[in-house]
N, C-alpha and C. Protein backbone atom coordinates (compact mmCIF):
# COMPACT_ATOMS: atom_id res chain seq x y z
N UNK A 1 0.85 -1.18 0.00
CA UNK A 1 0.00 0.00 0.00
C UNK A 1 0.89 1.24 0.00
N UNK A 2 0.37 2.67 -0.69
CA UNK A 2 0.98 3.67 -0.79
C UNK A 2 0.70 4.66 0.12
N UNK A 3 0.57 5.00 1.08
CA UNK A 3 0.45 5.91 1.96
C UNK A 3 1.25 7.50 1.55
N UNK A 4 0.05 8.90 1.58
CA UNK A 4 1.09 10.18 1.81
C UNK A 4 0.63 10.53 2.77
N UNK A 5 2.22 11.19 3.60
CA UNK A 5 1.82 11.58 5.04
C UNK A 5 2.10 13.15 5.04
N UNK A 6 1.05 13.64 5.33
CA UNK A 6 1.21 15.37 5.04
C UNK A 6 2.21 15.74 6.49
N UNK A 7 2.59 17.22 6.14
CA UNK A 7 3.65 17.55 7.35
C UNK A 7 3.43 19.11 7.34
N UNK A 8 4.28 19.96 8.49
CA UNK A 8 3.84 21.48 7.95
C UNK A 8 5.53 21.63 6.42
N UNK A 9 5.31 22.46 5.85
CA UNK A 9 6.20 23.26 5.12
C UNK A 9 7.58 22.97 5.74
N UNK A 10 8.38 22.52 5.07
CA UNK A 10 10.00 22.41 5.72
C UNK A 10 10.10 21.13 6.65
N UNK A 11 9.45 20.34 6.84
CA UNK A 11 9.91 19.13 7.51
C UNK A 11 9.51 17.35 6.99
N UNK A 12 9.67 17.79 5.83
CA UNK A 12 9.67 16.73 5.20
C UNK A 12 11.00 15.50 5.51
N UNK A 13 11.54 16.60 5.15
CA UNK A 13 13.26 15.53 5.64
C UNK A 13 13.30 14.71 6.91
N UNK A 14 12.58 15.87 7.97
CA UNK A 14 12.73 14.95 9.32
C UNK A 14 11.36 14.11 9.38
N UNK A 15 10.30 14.00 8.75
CA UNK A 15 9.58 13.28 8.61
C UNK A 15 9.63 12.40 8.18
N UNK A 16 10.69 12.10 6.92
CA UNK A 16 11.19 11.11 6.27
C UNK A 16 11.85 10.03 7.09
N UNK A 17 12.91 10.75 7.83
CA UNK A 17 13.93 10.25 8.80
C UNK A 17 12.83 9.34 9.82
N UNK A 18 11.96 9.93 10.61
CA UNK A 18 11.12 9.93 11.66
C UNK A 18 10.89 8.34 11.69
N UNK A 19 9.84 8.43 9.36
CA UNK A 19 8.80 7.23 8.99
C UNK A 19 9.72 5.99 8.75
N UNK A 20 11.41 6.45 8.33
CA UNK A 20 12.19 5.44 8.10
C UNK A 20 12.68 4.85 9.55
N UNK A 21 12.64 5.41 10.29
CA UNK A 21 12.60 4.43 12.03
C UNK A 21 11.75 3.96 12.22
N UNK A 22 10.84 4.23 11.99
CA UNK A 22 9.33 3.74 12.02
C UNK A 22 9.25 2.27 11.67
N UNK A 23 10.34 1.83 10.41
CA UNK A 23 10.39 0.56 9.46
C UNK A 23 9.71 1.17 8.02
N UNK A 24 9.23 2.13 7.69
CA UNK A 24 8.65 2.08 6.08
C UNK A 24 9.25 2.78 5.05
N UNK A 25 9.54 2.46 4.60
CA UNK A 25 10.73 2.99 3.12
C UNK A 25 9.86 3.96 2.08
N UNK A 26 10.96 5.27 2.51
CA UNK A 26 10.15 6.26 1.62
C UNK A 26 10.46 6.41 0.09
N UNK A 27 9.63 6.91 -0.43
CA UNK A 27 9.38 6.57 -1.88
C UNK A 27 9.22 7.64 -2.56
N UNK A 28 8.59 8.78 -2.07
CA UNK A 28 9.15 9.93 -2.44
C UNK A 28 8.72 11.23 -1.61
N UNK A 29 9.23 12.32 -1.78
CA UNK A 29 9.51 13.45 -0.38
C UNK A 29 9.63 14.45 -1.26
N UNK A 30 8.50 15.50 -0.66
CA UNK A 30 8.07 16.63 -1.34
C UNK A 30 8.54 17.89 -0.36
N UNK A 31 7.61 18.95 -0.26
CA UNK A 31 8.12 19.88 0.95
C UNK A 31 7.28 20.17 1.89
N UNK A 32 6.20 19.65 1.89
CA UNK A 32 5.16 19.40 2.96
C UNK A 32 4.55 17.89 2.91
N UNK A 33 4.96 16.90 2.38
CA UNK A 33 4.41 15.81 2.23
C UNK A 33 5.72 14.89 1.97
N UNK A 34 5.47 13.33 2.26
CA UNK A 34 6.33 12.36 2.00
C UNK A 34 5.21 10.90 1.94
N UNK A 35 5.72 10.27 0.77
CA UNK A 35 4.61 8.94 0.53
C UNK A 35 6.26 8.19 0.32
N UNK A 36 5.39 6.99 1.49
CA UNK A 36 5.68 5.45 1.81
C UNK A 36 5.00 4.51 1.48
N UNK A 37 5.82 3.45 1.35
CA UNK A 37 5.22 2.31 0.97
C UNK A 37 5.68 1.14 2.21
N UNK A 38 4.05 0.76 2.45
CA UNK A 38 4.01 -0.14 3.79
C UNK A 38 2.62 -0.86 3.77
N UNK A 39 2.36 -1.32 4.62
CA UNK A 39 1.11 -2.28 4.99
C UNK A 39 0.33 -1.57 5.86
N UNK A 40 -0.73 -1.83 6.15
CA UNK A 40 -1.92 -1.00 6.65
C UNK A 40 -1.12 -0.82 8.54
N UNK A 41 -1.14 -1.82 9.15
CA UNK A 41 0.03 -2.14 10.26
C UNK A 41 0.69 -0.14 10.45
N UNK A 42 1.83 -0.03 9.21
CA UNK A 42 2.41 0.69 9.01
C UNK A 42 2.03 2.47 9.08
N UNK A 43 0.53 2.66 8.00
CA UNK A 43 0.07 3.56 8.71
C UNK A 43 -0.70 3.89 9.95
N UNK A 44 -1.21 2.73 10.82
CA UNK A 44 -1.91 3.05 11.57
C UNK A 44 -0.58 3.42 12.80
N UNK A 45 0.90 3.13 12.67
CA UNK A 45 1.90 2.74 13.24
C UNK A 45 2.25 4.85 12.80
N UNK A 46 2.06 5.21 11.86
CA UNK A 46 2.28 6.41 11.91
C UNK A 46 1.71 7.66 11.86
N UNK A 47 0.58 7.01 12.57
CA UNK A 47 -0.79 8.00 13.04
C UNK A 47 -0.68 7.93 14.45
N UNK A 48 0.03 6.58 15.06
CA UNK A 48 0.18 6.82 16.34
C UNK A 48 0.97 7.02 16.72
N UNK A 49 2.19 6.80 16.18
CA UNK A 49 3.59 7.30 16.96
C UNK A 49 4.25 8.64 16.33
N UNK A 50 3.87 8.77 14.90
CA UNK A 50 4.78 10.27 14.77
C UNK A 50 4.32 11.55 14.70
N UNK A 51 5.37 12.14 15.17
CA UNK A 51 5.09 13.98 15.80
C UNK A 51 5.21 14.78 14.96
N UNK A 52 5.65 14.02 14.14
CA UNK A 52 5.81 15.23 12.82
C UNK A 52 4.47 15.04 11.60
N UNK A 53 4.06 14.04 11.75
CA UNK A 53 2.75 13.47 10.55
C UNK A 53 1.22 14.49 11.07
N UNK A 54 0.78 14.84 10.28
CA UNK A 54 -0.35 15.78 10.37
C UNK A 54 -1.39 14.64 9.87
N UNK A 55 -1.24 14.56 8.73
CA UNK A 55 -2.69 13.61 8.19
C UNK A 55 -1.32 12.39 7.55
N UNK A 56 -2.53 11.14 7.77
CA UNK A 56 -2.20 9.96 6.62
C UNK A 56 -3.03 9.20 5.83
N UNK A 57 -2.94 9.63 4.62
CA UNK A 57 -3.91 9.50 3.43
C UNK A 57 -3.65 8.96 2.73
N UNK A 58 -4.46 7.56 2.54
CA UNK A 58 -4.60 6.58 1.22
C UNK A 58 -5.23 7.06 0.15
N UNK A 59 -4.23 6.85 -0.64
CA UNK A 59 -4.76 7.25 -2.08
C UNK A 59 -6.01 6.31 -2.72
N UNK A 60 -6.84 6.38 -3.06
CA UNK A 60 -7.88 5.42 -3.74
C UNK A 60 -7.67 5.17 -5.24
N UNK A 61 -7.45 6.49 -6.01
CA UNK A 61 -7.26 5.83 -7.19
C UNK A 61 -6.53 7.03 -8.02
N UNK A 62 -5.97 6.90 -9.14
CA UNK A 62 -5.38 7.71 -9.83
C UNK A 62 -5.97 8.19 -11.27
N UNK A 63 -6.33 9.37 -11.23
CA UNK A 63 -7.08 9.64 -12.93
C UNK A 63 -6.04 10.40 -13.47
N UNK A 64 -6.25 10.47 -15.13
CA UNK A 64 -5.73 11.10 -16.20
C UNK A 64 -7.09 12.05 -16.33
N UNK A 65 -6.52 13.31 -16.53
CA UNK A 65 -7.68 14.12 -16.83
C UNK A 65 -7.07 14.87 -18.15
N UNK A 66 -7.83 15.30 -19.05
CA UNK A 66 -7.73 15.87 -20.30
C UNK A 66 -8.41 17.05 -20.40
N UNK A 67 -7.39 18.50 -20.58
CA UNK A 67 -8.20 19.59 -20.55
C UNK A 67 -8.92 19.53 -22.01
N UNK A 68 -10.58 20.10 -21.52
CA UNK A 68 -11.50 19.93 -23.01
C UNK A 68 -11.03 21.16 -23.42
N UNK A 69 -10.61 22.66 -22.58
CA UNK A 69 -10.02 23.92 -23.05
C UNK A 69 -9.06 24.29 -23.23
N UNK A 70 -8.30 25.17 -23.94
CA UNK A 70 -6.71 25.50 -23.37
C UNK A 70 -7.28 26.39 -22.36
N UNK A 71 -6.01 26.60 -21.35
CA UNK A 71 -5.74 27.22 -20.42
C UNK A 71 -6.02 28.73 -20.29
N UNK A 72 -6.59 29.75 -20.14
CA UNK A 72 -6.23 31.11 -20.53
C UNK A 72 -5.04 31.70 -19.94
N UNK A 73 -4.68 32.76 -20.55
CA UNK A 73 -3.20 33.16 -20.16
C UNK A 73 -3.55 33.82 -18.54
N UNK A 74 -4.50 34.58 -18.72
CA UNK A 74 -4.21 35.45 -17.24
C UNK A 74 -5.58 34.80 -16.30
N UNK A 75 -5.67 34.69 -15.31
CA UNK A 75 -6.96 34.14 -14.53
C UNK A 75 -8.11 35.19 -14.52
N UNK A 76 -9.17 35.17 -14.53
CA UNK A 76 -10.40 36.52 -14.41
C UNK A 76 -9.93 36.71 -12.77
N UNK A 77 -10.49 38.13 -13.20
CA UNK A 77 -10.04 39.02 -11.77
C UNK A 77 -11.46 39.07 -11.36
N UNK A 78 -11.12 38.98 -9.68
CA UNK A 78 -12.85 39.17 -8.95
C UNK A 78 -12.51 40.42 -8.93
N UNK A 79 -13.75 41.02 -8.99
CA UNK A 79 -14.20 42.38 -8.69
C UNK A 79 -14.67 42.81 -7.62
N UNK A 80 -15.33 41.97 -6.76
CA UNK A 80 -15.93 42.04 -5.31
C UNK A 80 -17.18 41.65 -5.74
N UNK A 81 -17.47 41.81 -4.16
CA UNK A 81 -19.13 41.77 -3.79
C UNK A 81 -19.60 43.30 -4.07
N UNK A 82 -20.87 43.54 -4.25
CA UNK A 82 -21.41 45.19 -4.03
C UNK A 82 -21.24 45.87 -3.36
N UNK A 83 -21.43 45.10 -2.15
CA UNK A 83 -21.80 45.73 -0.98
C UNK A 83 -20.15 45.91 -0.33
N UNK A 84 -19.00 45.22 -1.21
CA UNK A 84 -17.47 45.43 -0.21
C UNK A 84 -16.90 46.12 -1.47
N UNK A 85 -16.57 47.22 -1.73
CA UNK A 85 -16.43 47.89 -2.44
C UNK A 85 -14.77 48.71 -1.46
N UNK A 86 -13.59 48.40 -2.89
CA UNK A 86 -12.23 49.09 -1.66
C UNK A 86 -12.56 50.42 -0.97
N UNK A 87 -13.16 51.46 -1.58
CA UNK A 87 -13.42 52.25 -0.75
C UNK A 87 -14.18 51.96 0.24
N UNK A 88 -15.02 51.57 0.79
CA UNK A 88 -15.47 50.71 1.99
C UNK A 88 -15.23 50.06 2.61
N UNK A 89 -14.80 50.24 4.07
CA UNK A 89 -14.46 49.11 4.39
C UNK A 89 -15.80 47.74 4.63
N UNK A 90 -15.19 46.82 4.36
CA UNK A 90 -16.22 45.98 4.10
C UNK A 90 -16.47 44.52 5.64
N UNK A 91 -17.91 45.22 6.00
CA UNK A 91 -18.49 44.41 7.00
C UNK A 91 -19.34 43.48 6.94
């Protein structure tokens, strides 16, 4: 099983370190996240013992998605609500 174990920002490394004492061999390490590969045993093993793991989340399944649009270059800008207008401060 593939387990990712979320972390805050910047402690991936020692999270890594943490899950590899733990016994589960990491597989790959991001900068707020690190996914292991282990047996169910394994995450319930790092929901309860580590201090650095925030969430541990099984993946269910993996899609390919195909944009039906291209992309636009710039994102639409919000304009606000009516009633919060910058000159106003808005309550």
């Amino acid at each position: 099983m593939q387990f990712i174990i979320t972390c805050l920002p910047g402690l991936a490394p020692l999270l890594a370190d943490e899950l590899t004492e733990l016994g589960m061999s990491v597989t790959d390490r991001g900068n707020a996240h690190v996914a292991v590969e282990g047996r169910q045993q394994d995450g319930l093993r790092a929901c309860l013992w580590s201090r650095l793991a925030e969430r541990v989340l099984l993946p269910l399944a993996e899609l390919e998605v195909a944009r039906k649009r291209p992309r636009k270059s710039s994102p639409r800008r919000w304009t606000g609500a009516p009633w919060c207008q910058p000159a106003a401060p808005c309550i």
